[in-house]
Protein backbone atom coordinates (compact mmCIF):
# COMPACT_ATOMS: atom_id res chain seq x y z
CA UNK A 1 -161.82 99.72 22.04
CA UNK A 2 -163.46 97.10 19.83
CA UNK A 3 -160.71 96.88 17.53
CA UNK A 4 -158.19 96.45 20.38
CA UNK A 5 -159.37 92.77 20.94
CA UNK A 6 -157.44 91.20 18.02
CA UNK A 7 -154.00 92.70 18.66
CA UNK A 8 -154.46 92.27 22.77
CA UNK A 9 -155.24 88.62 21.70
CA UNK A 10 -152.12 88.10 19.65
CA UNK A 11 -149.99 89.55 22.44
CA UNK A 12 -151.68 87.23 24.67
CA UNK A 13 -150.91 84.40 22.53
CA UNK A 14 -147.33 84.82 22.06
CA UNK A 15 -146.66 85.26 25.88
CA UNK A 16 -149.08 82.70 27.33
CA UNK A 17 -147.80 84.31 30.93
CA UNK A 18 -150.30 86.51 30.49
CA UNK A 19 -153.17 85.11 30.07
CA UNK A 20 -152.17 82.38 32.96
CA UNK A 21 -151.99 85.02 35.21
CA UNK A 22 -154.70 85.04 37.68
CA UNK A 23 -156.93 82.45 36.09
CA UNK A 24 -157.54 85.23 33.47
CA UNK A 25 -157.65 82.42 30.63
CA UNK A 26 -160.26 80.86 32.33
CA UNK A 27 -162.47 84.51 32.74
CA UNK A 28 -161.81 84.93 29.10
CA UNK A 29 -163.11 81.16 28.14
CA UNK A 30 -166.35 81.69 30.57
CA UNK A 31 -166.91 85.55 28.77
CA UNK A 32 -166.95 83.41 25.62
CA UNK A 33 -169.02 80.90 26.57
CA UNK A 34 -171.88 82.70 28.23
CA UNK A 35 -171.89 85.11 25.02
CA UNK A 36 -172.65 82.21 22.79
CA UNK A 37 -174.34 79.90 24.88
CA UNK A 38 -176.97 83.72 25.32
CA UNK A 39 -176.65 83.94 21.20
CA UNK A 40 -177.60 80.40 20.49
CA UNK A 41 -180.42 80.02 23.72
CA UNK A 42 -184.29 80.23 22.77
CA UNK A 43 -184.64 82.84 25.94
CA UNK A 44 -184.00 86.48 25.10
CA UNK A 45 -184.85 89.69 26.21
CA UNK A 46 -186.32 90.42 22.82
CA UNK A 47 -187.17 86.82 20.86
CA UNK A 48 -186.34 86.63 17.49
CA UNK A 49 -189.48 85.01 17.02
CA UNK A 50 -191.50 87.67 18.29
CA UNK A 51 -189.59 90.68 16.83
CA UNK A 52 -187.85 89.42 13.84
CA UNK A 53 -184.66 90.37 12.44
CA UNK A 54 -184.50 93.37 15.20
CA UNK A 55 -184.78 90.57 18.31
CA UNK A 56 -180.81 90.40 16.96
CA UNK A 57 -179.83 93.36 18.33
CA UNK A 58 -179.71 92.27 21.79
CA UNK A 59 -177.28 89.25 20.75
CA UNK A 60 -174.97 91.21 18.89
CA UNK A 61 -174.83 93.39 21.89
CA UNK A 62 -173.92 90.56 24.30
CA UNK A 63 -171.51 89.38 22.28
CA UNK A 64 -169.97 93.03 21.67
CA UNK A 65 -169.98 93.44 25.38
CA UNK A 66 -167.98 90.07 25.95
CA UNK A 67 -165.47 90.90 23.44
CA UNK A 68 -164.82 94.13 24.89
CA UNK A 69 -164.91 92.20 28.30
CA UNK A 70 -162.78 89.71 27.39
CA UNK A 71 -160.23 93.09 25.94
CA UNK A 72 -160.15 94.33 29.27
CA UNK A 73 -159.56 91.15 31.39
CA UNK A 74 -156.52 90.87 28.85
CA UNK A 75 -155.29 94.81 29.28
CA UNK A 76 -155.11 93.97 33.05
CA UNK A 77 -153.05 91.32 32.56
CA UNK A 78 -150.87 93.29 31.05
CA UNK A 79 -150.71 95.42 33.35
CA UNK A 80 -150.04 93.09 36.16
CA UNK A 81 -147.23 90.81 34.01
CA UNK A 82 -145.63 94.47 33.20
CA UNK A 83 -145.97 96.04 36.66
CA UNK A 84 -144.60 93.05 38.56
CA UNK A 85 -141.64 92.93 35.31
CA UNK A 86 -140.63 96.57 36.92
């Protein structure tokens, strides 16, 4: 599912319809944002301060989570651009 992201994003980009659909470009831009804006903020739910290198874990799980978000708000559109095609 993880490795899905890159190729759903290159379909996306060569037909832009899809991603237009349904404001789904701008669900994938605030996914993104909110993952790195969590990554980059001083407030965790385990400080990197307090816990070191394993305080990471909880960022690298965000942003796994919004990438595989970000995969499925794409495989709907998809969905939508090919069931409305048929």
């Amino acid at each position: 599912m993880f490795n899905d992201v890159p190729v759903l994003l290159g379909i996306a980009r060569r037909n832009p319809r899809l991603l237009i659909a349904g404001c789904r470009l701008l669900q994938c831009v605030g996914v993104f944002l909110v993952s790195i804006f969590y990554m980059v903020s001083p407030v965790d739910v385990l400080p990197e301060i307090v816990f070191g290198p394993v305080g990471l874990i909880d960022d690298v799980f965000v942003l796994i989570f919004g990438l595989i978000l970000i995969g499925e708000i794409i495989r709907r559109s998809i969905r939508s651009v090919q069931d409305s095609a048929t």
